[in-house]
Structures are given as C-alpha cells and as structure tokens.
N, C-alpha and C. Protein backbone atom coordinates (compact mmCIF):
# COMPACT_ATOMS: atom_id res chain seq x y z
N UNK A 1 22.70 4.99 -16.70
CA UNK A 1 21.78 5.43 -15.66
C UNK A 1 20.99 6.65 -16.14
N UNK A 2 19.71 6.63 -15.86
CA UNK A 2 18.91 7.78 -16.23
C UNK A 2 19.38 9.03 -15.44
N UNK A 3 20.01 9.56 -14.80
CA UNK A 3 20.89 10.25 -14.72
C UNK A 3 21.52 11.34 -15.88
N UNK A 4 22.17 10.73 -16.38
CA UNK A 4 23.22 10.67 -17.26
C UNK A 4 22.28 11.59 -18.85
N UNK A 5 21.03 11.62 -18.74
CA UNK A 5 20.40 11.88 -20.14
C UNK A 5 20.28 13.84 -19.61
N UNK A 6 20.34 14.01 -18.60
CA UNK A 6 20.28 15.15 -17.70
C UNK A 6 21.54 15.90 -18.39
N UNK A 7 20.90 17.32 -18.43
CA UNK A 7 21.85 18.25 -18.49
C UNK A 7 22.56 18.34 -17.03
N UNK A 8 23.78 18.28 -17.23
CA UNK A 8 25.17 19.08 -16.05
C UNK A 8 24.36 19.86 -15.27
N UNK A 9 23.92 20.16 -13.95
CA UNK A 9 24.42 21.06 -12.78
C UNK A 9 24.06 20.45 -11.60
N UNK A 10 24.27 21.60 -10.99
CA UNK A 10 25.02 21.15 -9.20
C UNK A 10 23.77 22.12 -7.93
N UNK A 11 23.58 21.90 -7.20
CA UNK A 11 22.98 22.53 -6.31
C UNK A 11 23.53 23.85 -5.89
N UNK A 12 22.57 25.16 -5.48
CA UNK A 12 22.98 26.29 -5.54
C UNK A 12 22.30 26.58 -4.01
N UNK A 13 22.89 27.86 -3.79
CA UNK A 13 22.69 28.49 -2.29
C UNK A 13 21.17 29.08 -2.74
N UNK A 14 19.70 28.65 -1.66
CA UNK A 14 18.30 28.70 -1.77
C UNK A 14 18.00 27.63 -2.17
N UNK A 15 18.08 26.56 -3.15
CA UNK A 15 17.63 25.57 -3.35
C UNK A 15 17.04 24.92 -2.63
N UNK A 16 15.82 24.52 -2.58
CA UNK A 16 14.87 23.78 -1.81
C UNK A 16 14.15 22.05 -2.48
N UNK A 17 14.18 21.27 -1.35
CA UNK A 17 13.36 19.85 -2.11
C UNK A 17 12.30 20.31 -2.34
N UNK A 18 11.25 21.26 -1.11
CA UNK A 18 10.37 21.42 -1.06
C UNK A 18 9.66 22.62 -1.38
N UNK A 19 8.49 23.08 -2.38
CA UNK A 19 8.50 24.40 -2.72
C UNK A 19 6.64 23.99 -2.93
N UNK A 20 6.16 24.98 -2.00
CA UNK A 20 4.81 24.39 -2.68
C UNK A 20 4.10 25.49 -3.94
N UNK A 21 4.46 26.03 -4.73
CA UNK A 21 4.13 27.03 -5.90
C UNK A 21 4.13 26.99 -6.76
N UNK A 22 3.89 26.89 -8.05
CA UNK A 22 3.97 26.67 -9.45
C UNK A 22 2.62 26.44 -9.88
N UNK A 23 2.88 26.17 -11.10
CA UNK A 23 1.85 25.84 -12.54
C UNK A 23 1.61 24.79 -12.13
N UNK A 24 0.25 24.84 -11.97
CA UNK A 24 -0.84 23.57 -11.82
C UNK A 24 -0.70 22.06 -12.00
N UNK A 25 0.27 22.18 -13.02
CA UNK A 25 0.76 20.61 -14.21
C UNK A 25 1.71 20.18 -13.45
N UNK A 26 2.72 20.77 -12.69
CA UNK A 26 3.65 20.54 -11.73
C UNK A 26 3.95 19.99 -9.91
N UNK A 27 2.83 21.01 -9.75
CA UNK A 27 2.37 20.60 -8.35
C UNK A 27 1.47 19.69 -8.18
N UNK A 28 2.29 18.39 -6.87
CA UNK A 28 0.93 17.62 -6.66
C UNK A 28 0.80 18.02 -5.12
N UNK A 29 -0.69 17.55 -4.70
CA UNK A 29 -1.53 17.07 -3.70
C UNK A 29 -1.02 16.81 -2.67
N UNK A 30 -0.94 16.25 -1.81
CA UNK A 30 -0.88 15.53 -0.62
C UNK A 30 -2.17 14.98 -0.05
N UNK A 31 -2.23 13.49 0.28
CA UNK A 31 -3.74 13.47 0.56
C UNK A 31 -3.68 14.25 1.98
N UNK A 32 -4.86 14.39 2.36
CA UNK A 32 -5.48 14.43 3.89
C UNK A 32 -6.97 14.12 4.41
N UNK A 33 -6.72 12.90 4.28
CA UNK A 33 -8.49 12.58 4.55
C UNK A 33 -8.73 11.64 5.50
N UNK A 34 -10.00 11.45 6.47
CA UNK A 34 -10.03 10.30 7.15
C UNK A 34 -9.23 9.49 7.20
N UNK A 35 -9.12 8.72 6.38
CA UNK A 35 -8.67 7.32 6.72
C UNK A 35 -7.26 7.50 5.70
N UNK A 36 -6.11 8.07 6.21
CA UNK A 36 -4.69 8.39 5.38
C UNK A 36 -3.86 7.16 5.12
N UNK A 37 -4.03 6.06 5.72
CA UNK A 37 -3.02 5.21 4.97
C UNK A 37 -3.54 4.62 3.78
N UNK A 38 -5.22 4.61 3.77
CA UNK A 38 -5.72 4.41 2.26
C UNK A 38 -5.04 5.27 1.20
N UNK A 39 -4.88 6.56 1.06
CA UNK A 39 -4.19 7.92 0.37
C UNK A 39 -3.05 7.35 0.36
N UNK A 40 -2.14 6.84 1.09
CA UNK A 40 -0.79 6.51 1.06
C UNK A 40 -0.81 5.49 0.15
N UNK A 41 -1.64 4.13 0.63
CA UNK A 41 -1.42 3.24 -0.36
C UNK A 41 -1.80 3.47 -1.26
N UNK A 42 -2.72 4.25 -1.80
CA UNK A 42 -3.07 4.35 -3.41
C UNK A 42 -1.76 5.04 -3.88
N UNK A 43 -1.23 5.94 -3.62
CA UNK A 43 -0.17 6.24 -4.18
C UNK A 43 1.25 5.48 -4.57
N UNK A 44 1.37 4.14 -3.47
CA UNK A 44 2.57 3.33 -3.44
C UNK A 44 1.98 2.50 -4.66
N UNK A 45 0.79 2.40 -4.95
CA UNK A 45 0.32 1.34 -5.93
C UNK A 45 0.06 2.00 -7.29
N UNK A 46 -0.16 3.11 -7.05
CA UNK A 46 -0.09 3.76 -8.84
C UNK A 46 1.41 3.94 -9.19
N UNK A 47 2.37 4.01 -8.30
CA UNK A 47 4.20 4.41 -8.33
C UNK A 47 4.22 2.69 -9.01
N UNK A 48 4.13 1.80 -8.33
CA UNK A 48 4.44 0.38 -8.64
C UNK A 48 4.32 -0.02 -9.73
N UNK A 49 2.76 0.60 -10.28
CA UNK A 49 2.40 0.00 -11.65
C UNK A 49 3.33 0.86 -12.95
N UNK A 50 3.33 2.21 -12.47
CA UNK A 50 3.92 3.25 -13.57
C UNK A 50 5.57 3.12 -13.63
N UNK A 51 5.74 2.58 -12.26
CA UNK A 51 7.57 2.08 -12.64
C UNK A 51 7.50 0.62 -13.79
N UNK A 52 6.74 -0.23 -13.10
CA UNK A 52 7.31 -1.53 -14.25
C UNK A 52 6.59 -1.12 -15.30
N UNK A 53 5.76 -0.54 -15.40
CA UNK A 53 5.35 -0.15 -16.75
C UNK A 53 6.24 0.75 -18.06
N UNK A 54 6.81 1.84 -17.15
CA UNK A 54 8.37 2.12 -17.37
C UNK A 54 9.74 1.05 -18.01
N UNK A 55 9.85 0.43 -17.17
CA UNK A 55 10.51 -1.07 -16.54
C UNK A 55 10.42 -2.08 -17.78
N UNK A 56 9.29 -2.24 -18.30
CA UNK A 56 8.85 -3.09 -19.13
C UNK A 56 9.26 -2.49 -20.40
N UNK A 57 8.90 -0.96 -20.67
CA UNK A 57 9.10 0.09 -21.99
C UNK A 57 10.76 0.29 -22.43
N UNK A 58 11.18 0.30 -21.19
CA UNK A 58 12.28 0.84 -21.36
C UNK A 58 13.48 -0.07 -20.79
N UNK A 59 13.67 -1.49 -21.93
CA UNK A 59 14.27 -2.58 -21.41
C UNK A 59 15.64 -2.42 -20.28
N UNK A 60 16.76 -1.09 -20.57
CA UNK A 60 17.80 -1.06 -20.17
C UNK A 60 17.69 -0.69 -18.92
N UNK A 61 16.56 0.13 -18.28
CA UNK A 61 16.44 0.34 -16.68
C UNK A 61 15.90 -1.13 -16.10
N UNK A 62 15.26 -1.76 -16.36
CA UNK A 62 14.40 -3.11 -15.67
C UNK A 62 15.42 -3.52 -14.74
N UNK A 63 16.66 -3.81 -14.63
CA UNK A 63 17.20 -4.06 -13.84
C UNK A 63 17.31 -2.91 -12.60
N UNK A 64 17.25 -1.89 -13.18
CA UNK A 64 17.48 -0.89 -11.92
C UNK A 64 16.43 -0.81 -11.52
N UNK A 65 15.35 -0.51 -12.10
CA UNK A 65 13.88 -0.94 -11.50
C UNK A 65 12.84 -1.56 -10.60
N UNK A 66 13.98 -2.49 -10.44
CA UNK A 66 13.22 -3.67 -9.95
C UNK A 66 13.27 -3.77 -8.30
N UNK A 67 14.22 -2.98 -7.58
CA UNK A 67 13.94 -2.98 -6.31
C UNK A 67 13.30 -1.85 -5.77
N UNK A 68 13.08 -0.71 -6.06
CA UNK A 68 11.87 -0.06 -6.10
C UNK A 68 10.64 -0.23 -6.09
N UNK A 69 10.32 -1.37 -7.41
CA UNK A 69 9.40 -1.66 -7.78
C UNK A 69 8.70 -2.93 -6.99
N UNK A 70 9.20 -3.37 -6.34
CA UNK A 70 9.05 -4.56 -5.41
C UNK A 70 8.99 -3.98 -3.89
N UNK A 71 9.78 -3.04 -3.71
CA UNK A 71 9.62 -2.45 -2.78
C UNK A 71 8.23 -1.84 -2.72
N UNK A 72 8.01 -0.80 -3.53
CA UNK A 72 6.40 -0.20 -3.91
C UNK A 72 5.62 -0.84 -3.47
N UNK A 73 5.20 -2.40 -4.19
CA UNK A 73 4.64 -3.15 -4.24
C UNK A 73 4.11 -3.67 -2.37
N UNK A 74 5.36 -3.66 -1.81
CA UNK A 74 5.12 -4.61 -0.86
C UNK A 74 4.71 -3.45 0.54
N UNK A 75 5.46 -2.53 -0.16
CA UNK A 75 4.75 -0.91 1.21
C UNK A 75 2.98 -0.88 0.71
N UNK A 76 2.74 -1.56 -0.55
CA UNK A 76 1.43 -0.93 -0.71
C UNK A 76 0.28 -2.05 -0.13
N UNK A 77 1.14 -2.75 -0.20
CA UNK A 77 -0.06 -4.38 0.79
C UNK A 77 0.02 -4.07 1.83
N UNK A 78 1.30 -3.22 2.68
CA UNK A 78 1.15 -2.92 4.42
C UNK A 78 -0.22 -2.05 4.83
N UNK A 79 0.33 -0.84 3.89
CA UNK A 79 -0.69 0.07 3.97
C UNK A 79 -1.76 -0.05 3.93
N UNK A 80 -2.19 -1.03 2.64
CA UNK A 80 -3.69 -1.43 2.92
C UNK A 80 -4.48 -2.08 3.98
N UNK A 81 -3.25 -3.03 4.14
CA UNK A 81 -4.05 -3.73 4.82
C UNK A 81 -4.37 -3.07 6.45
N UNK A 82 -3.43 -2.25 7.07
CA UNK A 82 -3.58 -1.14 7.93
C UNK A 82 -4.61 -0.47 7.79
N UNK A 83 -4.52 0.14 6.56
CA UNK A 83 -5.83 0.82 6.51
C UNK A 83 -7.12 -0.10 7.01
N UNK A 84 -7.24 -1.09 6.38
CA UNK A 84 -8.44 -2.61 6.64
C UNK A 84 -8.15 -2.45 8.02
N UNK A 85 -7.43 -2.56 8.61
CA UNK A 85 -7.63 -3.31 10.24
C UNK A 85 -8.26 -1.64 10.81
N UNK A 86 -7.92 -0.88 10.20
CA UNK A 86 -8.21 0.48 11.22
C UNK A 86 -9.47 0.76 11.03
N UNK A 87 -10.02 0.59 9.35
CA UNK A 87 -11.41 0.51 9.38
C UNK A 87 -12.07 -0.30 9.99
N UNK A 88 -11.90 -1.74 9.94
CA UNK A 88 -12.64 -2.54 11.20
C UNK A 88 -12.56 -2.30 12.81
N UNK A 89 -11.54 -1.91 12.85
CA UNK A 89 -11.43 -1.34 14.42
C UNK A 89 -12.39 -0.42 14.84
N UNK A 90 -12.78 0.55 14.02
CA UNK A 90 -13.33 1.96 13.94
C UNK A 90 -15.10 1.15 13.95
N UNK A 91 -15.18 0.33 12.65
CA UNK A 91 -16.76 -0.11 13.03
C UNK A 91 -16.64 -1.00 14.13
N UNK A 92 -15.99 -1.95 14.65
CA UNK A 92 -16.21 -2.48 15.96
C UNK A 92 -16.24 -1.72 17.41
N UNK A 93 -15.45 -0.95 17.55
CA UNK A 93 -14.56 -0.19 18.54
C UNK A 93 -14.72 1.52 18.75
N UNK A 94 -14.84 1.77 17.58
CA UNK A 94 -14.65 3.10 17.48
C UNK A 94 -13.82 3.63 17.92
N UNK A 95 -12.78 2.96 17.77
CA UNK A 95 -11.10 3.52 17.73
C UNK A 95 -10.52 3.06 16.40
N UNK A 96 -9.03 3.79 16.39
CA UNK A 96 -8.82 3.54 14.82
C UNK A 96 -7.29 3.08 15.64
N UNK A 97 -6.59 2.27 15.82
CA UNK A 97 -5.99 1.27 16.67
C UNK A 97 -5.69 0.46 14.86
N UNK A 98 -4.24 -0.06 15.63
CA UNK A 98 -3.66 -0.80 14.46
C UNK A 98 -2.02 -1.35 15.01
N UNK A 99 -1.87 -2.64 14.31
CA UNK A 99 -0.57 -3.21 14.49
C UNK A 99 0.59 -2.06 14.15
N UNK A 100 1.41 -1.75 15.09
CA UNK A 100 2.41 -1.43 14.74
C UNK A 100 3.64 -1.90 14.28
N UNK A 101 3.75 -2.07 13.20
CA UNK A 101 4.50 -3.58 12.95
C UNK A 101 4.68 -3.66 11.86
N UNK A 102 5.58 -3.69 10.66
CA UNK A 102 5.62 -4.38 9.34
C UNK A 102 5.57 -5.91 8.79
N UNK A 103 4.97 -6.61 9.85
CA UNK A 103 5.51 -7.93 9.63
C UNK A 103 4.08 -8.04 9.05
N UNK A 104 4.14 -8.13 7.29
CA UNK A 104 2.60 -8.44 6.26
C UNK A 104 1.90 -9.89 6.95
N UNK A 105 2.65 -10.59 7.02
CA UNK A 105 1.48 -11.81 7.50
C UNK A 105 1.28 -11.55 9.02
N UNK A 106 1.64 -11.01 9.60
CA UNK A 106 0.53 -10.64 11.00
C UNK A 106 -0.54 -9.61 10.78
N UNK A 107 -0.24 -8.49 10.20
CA UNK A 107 -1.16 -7.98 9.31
C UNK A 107 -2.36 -8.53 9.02
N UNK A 108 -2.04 -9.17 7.66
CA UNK A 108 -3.34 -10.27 7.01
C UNK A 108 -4.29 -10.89 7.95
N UNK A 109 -3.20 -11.69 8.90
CA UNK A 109 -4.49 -12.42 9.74
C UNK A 109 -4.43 -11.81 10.63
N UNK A 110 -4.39 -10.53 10.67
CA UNK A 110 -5.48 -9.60 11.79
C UNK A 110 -6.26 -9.15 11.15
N UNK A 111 -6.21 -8.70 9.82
CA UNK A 111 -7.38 -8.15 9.26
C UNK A 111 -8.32 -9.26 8.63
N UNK A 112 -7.75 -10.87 8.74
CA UNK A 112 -9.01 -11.54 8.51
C UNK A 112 -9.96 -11.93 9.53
N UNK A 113 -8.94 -11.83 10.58
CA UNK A 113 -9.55 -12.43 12.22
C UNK A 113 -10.67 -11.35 12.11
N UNK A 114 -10.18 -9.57 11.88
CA UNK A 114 -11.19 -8.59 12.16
C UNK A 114 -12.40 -8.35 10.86
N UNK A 115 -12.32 -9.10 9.96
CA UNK A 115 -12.94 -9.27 8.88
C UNK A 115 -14.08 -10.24 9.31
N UNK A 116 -13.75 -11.14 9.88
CA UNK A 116 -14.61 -12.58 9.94
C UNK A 116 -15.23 -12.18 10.92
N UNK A 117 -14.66 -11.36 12.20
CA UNK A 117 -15.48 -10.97 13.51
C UNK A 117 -16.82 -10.39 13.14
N UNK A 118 -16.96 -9.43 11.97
CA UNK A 118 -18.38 -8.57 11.47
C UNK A 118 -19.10 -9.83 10.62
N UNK A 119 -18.89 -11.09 10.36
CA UNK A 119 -19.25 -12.04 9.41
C UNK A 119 -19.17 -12.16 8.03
N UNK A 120 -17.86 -11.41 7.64
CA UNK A 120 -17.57 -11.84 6.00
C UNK A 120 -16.68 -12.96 5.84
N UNK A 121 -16.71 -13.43 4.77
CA UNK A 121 -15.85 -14.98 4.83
C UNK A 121 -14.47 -14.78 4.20
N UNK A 122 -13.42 -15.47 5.12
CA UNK A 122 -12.34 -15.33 4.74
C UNK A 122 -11.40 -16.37 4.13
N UNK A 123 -12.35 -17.37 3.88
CA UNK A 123 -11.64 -18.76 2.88
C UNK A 123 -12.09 -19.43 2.00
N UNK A 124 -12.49 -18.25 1.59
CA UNK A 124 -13.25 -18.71 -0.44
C UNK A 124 -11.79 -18.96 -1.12
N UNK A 125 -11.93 -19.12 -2.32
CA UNK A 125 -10.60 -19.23 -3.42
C UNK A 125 -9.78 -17.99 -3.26
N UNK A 126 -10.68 -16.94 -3.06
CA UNK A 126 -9.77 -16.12 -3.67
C UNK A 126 -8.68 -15.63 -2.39
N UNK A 127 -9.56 -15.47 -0.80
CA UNK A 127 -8.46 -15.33 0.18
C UNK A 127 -7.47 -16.61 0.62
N UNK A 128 -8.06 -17.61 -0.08
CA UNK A 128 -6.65 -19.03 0.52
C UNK A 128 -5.93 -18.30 -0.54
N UNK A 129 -6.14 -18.32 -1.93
CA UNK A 129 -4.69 -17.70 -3.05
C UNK A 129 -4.23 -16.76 -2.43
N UNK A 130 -4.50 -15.74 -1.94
CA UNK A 130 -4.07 -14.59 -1.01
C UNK A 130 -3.01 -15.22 0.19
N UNK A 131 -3.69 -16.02 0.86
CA UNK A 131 -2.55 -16.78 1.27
C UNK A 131 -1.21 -16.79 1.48
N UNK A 132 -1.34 -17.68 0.29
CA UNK A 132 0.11 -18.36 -0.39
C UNK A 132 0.87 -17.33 -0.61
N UNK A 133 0.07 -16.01 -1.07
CA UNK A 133 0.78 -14.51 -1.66
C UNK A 133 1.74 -14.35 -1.08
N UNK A 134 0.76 -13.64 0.35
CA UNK A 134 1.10 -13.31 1.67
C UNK A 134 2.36 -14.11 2.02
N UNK A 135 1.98 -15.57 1.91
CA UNK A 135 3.51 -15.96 2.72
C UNK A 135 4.87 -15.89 1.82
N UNK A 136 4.30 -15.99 0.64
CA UNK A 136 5.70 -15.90 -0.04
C UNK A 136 6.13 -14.34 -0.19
N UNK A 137 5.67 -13.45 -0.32
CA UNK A 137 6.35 -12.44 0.10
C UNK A 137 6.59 -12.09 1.49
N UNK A 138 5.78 -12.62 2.17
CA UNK A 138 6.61 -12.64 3.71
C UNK A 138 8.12 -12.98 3.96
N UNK A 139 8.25 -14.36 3.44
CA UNK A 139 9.48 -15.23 3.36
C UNK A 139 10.53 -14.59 2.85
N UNK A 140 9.98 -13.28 1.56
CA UNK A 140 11.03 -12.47 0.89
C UNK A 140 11.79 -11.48 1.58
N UNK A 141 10.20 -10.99 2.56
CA UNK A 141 10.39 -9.70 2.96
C UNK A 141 9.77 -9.53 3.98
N UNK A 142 10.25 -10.17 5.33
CA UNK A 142 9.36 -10.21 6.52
C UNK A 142 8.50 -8.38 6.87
N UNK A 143 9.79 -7.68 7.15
CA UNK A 143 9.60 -6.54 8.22
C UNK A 143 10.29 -5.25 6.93
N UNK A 144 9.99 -5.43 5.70
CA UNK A 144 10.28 -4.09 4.96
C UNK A 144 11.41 -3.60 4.55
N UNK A 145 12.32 -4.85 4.45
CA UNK A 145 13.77 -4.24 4.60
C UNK A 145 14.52 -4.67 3.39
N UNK A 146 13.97 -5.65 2.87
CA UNK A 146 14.21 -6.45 1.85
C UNK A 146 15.12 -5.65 0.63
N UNK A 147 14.39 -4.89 0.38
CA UNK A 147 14.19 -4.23 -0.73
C UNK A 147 15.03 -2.79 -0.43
N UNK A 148 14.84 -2.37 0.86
CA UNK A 148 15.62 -1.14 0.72
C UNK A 148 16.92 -0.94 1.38
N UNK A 149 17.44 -1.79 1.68
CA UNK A 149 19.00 -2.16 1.67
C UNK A 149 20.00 -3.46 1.47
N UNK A 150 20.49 -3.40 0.81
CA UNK A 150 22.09 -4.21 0.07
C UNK A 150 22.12 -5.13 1.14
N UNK A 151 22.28 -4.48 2.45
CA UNK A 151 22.37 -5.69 3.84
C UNK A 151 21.52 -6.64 3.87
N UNK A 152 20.41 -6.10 3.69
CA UNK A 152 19.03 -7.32 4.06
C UNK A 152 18.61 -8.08 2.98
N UNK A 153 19.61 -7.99 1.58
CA UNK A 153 18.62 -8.54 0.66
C UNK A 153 19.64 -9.76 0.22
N UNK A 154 19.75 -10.78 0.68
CA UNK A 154 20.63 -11.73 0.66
C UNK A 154 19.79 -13.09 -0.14
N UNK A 155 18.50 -12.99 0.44
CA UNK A 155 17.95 -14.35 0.17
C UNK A 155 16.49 -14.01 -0.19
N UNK A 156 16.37 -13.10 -1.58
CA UNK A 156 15.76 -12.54 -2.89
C UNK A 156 16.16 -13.46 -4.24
N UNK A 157 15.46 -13.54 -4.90
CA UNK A 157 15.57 -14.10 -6.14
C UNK A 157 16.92 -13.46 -7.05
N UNK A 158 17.40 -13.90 -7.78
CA UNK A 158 18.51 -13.39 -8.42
C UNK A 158 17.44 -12.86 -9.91
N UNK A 159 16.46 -13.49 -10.37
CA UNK A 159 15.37 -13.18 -11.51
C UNK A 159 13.97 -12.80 -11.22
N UNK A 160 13.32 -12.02 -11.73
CA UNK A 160 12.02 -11.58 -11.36
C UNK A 160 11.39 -11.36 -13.08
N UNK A 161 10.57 -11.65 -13.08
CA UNK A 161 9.32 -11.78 -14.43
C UNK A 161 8.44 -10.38 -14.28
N UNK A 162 8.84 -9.01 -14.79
CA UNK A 162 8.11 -8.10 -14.41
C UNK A 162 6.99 -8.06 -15.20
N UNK A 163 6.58 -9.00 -16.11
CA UNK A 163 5.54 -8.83 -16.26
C UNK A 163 4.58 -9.49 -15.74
N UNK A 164 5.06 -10.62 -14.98
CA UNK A 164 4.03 -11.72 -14.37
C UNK A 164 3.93 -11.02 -12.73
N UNK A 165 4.82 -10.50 -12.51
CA UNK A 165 4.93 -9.78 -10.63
C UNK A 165 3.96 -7.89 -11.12
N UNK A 166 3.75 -7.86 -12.69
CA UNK A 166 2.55 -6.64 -12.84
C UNK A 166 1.57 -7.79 -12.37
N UNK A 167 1.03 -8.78 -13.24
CA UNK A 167 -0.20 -9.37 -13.43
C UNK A 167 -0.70 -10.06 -11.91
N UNK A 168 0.33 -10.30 -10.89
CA UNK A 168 -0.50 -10.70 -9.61
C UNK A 168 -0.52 -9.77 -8.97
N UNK A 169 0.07 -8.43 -9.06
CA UNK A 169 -0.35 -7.20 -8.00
C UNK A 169 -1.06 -6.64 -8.47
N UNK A 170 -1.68 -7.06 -9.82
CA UNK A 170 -3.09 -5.91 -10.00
C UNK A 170 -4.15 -7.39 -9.32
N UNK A 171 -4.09 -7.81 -9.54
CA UNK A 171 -5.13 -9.44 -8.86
C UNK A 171 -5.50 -9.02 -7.55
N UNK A 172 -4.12 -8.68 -6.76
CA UNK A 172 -3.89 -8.62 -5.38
C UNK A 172 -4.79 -6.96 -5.21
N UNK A 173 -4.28 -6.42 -6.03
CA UNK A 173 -5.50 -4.45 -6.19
C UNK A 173 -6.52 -4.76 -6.14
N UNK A 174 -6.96 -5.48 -6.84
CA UNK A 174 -8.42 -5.64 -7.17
C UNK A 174 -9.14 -6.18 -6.07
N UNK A 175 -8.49 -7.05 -5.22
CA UNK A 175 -9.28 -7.67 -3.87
C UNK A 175 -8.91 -7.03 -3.01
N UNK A 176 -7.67 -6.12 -2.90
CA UNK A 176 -7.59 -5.29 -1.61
C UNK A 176 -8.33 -3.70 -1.67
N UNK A 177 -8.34 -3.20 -2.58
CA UNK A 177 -9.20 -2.54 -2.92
C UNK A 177 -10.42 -2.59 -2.93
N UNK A 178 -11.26 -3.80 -3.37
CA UNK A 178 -12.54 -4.24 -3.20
C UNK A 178 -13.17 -3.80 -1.80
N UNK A 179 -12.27 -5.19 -0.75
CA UNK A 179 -12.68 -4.82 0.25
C UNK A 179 -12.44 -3.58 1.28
N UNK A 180 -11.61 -2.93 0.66
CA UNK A 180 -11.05 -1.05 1.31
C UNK A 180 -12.23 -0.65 0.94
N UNK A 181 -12.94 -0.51 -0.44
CA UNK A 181 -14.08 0.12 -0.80
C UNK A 181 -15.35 -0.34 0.43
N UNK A 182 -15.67 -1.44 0.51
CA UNK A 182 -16.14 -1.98 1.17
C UNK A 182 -16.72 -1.44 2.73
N UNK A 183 -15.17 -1.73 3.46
CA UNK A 183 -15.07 -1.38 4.79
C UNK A 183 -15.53 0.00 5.17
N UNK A 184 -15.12 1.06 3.95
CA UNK A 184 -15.04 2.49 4.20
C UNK A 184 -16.39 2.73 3.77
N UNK A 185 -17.20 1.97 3.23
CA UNK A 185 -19.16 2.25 3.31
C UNK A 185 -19.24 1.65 4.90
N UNK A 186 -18.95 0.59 5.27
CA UNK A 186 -19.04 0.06 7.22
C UNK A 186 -18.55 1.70 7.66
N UNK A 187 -17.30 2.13 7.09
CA UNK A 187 -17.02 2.89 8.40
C UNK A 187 -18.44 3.88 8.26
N UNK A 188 -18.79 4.74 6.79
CA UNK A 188 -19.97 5.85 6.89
C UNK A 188 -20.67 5.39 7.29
N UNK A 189 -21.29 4.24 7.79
CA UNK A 189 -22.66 3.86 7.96
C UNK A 189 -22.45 3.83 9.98
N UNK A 190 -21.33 3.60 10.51
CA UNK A 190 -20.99 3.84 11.81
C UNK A 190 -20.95 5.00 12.28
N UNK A 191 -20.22 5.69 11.44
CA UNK A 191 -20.25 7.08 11.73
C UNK A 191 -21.80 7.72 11.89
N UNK A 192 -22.62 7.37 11.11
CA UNK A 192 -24.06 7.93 10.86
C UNK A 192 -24.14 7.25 12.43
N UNK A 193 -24.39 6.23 12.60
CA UNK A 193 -25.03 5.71 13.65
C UNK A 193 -24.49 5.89 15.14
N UNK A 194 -23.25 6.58 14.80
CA UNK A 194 -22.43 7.10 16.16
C UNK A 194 -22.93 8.42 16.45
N UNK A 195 -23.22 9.21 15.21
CA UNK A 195 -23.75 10.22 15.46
C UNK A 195 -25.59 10.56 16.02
N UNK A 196 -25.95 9.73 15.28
CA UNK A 196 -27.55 9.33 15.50
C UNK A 196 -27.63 8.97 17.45
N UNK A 197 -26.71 8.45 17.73
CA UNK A 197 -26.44 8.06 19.07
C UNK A 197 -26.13 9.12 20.05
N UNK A 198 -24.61 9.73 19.92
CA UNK A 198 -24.57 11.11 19.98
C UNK A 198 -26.13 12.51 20.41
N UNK A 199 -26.82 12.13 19.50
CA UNK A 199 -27.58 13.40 18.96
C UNK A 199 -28.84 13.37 20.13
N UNK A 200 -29.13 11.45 20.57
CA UNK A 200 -29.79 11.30 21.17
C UNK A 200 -29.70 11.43 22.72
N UNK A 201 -28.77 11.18 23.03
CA UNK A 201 -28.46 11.13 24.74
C UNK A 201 -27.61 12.62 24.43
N UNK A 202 -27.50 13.52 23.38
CA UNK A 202 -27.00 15.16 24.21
C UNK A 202 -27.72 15.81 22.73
N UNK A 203 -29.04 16.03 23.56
CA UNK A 203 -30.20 16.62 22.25
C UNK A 203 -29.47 18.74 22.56
C-alpha cells in the first residue's frame, strides 16, 4: 500500500486537515463561480484521469485504484450533467432548479428533454452512443453508491480494462463538455438580455 513508502508518524496536538497558508506550489483554489457544479465536475474529471493514469504507470496500485477511479468517473457525469440541467433551467426559467437525485439516467433525460425544449437535437450518433453509456453505468451504479461502499458493490464487474474505461470517459468529456461550453454562452447571452430587460422597465 502506498502508505507504507511514508516515513513513520502519528498525529500531534494542533494538527489541522485544513490550513489555508503556505507556498504557492502547495495551496490549491477552491472554485467559486456562477455555475459551481461545473468547478466541481472539472475537478472529479481531472482526479479520474490523473488516478488511472497513475493506475496504468504504476501496475501494483491498479487494483486499489480502481474504485476511486470509477467512482470519480461516475460523480463527474452527475455533476455535469446538473450543471446542464441548471444551465437550461436558468435560460428557460431563470431559475437555476435541478433534480435532486443521483439517479444518472434521470438526469440525462432531463437534460435531453431540457436540451431539445431550446431546439438542439438529441439523437444523432453520438447522443444514442451516450445512451447505451448512460444505461450501463446506471445498471452499475444507479444512485452513487456503487463504488463507495463494500455493501453496495455486489453486482460490479470482478475485471475492468483501465485503459479502455480512460478511452470512453475522455469520449464522454469531450461531448459533455462541449455542450457545458455551449449552454454557459445561452446562459451569458440571457443574462445580457435579462438585464437589457431589467434596465428597461426600472430606467
């Protein structure tokens, strides 16, 4: 266990998880911006790629790796796609309203139902393959639990191909990302026009 490469010690009286001070190279960020579960998921999806990439380098962890790394993976499709439904909510509605819910395929087809409502198309090649994604990690991992406890993970694969489960979650980046980029030009262009609205009826 990577553990084990660690020098010996033990926790001391002051010790803190949390310390926000140091050298530049050390301290990170926290996002805080508009639209935060975008910030969240980019982060669950750069962790995902840099573990199996890890995972892949460093043959003797891959096994320990791998529920993390699947886990990562599957917090970072919630998030997005949350993020997606909140941005469409926001240009339809102008509320930022969202499923409360981990269950990924109710998700999906709310954010295609709210996708298709503004008129983009949601059954070219590339969202039916999305699909199939969707349901088979549904089937793995309905409601998030899959992955992060011993109890719930009964009826998971006993083998996983980390290099083929890298090569469809960057596939899956690239189109959920696309359209995140996307939505979040809809949301500035609402905002302008909420404000333009605004400016007019309270000059």
């Amino acid at each position: 266990m990577k553990i084990y490469e660690e020098e010996i010690r033990y926790p001391q009286k002051g010790d803190k998880f949390f310390v926000d001070d140091g050298d530049k190279d050390v301290v990170a960020s926290l996002h805080k911006t508009f639209q935060k579960f975008g910030g969240f998921a980019d982060s669950y999806q750069t962790s995902a790629l840099s573990l199996i990439d890890t995972a892949l380098e460093e043959k003797d962890f891959k096994d320990l790796h791998v529920y993390p790394i699947i886990f990562l993976i599957r917090h970072y499709l919630e998030l997005r796609l949350k993020e997606l439904v909140i941005g469409l909510n926001y240009c339809k509605n102008q509320n930022t309203d969202f499923p409360k819910t981990h269950d990924i395929q109710h998700l999906w087809s709310k954010f295609k139902q709210s996708y298709s409502d503004i008129g983009e198309i949601t059954n070219d090649k590339r969202f039916k393959a999305v699909d199939k994604l969707i349901i088979e990690i549904s089937k793995v991992d309905t409601n998030s639990m899959t992955f992060r406890y011993p109890d719930e993970s009964k009826h998971i694969y006993d083998r996983i191909n980390l290099k083929n489960l890298k090569e469809i979650f960057i596939k899956m980046s690239f189109l959920f990302d696309g359209v995140a980029i996307q939505i979040a030009h809809y949301v500035d262009i609402t905002e302008d026009l909420v404000q333009t609205v605004y400016k007019d009826f309270h000059p």
